[in-house]
PDB file of N, CA and C in Angstrom:
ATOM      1  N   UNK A   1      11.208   9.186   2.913  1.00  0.00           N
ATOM      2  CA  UNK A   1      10.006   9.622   3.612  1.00  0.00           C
ATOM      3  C   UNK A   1      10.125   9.309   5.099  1.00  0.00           C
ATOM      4  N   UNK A   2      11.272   9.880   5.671  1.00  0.00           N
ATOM      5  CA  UNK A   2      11.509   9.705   7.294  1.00  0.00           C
ATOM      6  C   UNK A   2      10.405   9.668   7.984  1.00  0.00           C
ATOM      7  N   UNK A   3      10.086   9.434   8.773  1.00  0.00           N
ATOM      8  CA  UNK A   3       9.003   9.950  10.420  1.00  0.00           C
ATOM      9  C   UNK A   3       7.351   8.964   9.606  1.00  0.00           C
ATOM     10  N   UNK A   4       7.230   8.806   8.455  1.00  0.00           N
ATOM     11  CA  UNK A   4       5.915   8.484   7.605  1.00  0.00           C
ATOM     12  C   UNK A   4       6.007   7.149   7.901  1.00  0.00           C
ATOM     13  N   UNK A   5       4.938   6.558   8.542  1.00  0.00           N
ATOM     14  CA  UNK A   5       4.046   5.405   8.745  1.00  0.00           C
ATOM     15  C   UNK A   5       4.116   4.262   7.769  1.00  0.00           C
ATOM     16  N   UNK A   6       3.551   3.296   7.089  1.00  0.00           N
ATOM     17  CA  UNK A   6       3.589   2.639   6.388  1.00  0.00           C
ATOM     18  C   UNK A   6       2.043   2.789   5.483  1.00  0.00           C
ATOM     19  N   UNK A   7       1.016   3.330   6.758  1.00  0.00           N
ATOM     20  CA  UNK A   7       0.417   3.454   5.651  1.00  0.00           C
ATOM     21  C   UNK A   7      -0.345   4.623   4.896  1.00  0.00           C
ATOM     22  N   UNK A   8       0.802   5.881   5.514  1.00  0.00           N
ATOM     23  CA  UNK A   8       1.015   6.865   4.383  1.00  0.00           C
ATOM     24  C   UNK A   8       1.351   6.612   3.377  1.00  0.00           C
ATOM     25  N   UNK A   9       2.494   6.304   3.490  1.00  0.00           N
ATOM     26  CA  UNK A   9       3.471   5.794   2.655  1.00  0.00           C
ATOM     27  C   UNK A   9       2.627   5.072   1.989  1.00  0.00           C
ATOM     28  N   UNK A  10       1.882   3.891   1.572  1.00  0.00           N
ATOM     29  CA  UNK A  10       1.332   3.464   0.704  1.00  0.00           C
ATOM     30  C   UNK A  10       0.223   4.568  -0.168  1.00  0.00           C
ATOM     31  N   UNK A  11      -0.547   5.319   0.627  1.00  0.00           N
ATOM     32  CA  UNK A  11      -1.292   6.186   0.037  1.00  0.00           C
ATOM     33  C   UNK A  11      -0.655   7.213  -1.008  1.00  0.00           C
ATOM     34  N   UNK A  12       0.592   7.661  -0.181  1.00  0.00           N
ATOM     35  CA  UNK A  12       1.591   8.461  -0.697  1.00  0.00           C
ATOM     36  C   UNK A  12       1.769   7.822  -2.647  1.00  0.00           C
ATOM     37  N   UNK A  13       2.491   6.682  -2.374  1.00  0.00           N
ATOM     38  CA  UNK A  13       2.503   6.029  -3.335  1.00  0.00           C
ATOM     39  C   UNK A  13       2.038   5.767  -4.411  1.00  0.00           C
ATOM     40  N   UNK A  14       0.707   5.423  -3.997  1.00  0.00           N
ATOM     41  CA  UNK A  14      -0.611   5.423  -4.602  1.00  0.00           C
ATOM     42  C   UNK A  14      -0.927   6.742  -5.572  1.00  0.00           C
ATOM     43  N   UNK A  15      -1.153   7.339  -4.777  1.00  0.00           N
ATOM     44  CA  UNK A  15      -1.691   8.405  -5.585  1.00  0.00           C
ATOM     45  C   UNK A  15      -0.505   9.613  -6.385  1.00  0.00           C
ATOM     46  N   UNK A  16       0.807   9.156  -5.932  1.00  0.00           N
ATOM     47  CA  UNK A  16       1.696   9.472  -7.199  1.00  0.00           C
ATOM     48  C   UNK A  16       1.517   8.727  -8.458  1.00  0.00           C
ATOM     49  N   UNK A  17       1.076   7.400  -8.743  1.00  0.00           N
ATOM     50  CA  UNK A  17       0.692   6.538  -9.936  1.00  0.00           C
ATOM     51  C   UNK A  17      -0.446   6.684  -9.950  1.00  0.00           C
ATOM     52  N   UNK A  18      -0.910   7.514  -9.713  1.00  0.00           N
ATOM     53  CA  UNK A  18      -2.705   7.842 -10.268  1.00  0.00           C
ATOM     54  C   UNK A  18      -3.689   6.209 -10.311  1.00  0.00           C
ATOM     55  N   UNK A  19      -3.437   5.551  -8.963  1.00  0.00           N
ATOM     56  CA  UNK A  19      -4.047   4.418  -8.927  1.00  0.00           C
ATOM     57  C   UNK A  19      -5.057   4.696  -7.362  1.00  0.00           C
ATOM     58  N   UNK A  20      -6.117   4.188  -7.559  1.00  0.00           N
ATOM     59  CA  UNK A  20      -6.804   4.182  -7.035  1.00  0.00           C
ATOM     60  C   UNK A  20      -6.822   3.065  -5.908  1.00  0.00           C
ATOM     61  N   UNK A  21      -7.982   3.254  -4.599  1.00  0.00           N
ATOM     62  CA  UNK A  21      -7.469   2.310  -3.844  1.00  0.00           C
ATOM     63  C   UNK A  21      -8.139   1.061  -4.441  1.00  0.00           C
ATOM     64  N   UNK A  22      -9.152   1.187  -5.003  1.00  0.00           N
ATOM     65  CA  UNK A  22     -10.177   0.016  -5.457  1.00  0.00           C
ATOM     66  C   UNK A  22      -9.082  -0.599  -6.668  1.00  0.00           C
ATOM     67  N   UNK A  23      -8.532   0.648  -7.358  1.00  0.00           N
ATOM     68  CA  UNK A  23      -7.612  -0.707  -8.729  1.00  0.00           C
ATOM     69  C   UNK A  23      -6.499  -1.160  -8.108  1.00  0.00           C
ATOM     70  N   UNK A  24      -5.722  -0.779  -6.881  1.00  0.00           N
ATOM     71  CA  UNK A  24      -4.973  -1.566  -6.555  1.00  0.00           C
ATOM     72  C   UNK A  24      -5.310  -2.202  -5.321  1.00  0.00           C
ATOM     73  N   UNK A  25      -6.308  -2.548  -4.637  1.00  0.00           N
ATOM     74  CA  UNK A  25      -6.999  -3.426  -4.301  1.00  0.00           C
ATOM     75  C   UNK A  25      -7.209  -4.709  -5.040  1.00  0.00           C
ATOM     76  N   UNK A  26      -7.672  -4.749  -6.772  1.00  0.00           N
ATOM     77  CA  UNK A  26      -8.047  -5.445  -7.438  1.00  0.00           C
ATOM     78  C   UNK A  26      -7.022  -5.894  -7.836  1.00  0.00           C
ATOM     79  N   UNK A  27      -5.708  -4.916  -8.045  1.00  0.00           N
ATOM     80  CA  UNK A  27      -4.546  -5.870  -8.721  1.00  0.00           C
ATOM     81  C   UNK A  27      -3.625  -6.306  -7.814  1.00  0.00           C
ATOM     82  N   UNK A  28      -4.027  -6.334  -6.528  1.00  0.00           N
ATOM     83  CA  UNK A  28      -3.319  -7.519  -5.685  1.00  0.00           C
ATOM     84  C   UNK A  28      -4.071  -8.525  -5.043  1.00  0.00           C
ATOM     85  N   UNK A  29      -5.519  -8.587  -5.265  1.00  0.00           N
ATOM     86  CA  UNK A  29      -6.541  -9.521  -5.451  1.00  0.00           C
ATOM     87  C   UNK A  29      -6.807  -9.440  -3.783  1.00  0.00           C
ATOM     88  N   UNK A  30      -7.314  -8.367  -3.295  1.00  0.00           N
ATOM     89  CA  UNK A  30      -8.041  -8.377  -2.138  1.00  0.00           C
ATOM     90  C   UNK A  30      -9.283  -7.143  -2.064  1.00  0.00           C
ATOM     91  N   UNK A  31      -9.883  -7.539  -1.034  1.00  0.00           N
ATOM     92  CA  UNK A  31     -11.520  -6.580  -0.942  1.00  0.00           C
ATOM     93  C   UNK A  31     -10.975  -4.754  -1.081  1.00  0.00           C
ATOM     94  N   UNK A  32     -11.596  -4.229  -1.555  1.00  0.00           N
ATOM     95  CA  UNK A  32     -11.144  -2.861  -1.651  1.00  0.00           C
ATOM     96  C   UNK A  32     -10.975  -2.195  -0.111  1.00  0.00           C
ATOM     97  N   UNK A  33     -12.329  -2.477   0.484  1.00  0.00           N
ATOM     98  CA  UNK A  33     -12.262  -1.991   1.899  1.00  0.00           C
ATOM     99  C   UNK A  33     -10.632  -3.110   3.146  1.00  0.00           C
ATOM    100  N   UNK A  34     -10.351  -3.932   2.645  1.00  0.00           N
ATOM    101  CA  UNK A  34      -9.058  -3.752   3.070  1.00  0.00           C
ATOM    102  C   UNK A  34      -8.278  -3.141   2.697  1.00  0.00           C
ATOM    103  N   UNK A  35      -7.946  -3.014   1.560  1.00  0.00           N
ATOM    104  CA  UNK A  35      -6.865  -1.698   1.411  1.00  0.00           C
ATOM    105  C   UNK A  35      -7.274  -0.213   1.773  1.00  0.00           C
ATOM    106  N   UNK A  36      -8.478  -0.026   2.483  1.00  0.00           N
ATOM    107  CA  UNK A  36      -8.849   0.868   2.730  1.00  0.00           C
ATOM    108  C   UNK A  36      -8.126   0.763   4.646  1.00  0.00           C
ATOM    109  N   UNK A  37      -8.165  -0.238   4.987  1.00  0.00           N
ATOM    110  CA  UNK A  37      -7.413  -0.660   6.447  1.00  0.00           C
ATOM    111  C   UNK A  37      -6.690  -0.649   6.196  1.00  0.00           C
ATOM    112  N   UNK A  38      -5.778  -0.873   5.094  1.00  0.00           N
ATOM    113  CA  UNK A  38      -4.292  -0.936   5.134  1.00  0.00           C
ATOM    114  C   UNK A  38      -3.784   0.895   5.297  1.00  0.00           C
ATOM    115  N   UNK A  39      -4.666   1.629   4.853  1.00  0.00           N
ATOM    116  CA  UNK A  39      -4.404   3.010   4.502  1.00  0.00           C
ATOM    117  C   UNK A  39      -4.739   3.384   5.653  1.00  0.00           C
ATOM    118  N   UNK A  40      -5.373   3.849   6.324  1.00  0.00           N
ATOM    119  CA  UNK A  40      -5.916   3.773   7.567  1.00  0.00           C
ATOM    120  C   UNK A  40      -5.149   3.452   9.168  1.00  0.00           C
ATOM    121  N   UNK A  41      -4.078   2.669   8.653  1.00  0.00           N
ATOM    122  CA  UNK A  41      -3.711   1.867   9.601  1.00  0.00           C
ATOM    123  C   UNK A  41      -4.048   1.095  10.922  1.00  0.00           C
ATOM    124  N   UNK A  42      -5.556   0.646  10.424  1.00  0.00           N
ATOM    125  CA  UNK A  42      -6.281   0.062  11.362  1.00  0.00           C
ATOM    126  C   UNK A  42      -5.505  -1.890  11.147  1.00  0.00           C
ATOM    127  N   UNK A  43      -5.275  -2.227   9.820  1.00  0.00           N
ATOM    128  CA  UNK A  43      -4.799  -3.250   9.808  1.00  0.00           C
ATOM    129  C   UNK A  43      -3.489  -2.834   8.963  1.00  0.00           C
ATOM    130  N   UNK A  44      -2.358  -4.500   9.187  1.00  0.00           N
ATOM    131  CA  UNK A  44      -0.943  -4.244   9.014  1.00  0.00           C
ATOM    132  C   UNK A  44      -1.343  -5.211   7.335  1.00  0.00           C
ATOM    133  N   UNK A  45      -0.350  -4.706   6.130  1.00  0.00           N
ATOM    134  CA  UNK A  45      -0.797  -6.021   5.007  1.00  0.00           C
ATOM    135  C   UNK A  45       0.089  -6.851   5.923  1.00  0.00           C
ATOM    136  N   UNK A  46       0.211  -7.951   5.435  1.00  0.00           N
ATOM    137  CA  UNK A  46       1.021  -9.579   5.310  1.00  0.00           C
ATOM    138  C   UNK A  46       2.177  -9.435   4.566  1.00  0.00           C
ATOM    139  N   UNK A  47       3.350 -10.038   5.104  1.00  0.00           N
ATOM    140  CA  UNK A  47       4.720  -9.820   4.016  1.00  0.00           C
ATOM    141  C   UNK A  47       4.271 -10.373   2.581  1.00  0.00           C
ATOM    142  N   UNK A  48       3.461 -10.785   2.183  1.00  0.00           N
ATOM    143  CA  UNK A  48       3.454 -11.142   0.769  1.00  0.00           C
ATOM    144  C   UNK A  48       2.418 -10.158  -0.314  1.00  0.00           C
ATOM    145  N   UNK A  49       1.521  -9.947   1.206  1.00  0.00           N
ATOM    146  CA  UNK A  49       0.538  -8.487   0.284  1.00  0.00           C
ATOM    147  C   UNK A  49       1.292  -7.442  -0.382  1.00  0.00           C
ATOM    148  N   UNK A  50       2.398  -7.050   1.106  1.00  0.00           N
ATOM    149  CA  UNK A  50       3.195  -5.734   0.997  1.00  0.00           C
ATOM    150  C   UNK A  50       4.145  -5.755  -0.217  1.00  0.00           C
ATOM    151  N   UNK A  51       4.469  -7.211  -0.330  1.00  0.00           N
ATOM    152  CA  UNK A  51       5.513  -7.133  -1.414  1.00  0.00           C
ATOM    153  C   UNK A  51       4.804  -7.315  -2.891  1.00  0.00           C
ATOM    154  N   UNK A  52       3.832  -7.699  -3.127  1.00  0.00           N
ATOM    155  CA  UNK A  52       2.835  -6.913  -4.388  1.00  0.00           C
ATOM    156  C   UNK A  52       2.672  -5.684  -4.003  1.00  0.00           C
ATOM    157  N   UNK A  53       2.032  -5.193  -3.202  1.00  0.00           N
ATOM    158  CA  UNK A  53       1.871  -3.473  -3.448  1.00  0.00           C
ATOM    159  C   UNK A  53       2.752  -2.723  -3.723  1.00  0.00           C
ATOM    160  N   UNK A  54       4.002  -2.786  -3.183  1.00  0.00           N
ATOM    161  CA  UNK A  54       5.322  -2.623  -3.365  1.00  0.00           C
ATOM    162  C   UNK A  54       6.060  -2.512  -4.691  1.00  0.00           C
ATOM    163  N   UNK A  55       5.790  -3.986  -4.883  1.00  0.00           N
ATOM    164  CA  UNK A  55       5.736  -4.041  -6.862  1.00  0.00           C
ATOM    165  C   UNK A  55       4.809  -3.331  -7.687  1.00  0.00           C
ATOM    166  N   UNK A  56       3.503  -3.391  -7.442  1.00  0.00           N
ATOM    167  CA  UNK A  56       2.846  -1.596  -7.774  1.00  0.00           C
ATOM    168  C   UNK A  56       3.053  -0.938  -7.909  1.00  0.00           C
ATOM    169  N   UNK A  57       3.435  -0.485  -6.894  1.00  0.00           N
ATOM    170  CA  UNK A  57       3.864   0.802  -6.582  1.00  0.00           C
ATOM    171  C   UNK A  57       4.966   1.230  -6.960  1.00  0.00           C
ATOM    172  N   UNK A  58       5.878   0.544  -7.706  1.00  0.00           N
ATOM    173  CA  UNK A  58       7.347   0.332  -7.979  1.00  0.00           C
ATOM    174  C   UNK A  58       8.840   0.608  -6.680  1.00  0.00           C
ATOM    175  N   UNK A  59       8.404   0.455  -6.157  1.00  0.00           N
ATOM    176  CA  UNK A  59       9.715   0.643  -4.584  1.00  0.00           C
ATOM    177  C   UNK A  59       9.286  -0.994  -4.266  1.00  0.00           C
ATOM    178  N   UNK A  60      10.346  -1.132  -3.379  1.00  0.00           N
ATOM    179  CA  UNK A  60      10.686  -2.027  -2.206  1.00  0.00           C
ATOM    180  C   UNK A  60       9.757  -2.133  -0.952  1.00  0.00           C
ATOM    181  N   UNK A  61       9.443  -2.876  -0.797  1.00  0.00           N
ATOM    182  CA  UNK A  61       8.825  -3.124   0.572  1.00  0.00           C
ATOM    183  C   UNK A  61       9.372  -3.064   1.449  1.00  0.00           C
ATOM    184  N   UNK A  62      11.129  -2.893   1.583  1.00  0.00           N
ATOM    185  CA  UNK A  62      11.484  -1.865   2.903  1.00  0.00           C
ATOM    186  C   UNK A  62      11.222  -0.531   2.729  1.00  0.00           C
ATOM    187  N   UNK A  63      11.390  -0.185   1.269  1.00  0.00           N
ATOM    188  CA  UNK A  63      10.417   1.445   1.150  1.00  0.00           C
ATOM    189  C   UNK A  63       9.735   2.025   2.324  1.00  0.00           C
ATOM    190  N   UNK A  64       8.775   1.189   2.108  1.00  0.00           N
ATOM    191  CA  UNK A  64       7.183   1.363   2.801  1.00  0.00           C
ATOM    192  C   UNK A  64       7.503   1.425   4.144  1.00  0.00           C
ATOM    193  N   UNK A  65       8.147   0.608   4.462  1.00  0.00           N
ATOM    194  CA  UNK A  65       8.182   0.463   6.124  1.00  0.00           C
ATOM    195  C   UNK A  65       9.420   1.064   6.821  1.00  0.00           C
ATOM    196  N   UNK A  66      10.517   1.743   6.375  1.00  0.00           N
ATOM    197  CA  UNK A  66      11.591   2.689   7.126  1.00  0.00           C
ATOM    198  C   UNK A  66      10.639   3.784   7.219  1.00  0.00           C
TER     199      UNK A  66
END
């Protein structure tokens, strides 16, 4: 996913596993409306958020961010 942001790329992600932002909000144990910043790219996650969502999402957390 050349030239794509990080937090396309998570949305991207997302909604290939038919997960929502609120259930994977919940299954990396933060407020829904942050992962709504994370999508957004108003805020960056934390190397340890990214690497649960990542695991979610099933890719790598360099995935997300090349």
């Amino acid at each position: 996913m050349g030239g794509i942001g990080l937090p396309t790329k998570i949305k991207i992600k997302r909604i290939e596993r038919g997960i929502t932002q609120w259930e994977l909000a919940k299954m990396i144990g933060i407020h829904p409306t942050t992962m709504s910043l994370f999508e957004t790219g108003k805020i960056k996650p934390s190397k340890e958020t990214l690497e649960k969502i990542a695991k979610i999402l099933g890719c790598s957390p360099e995935e997300l961010q090349d």
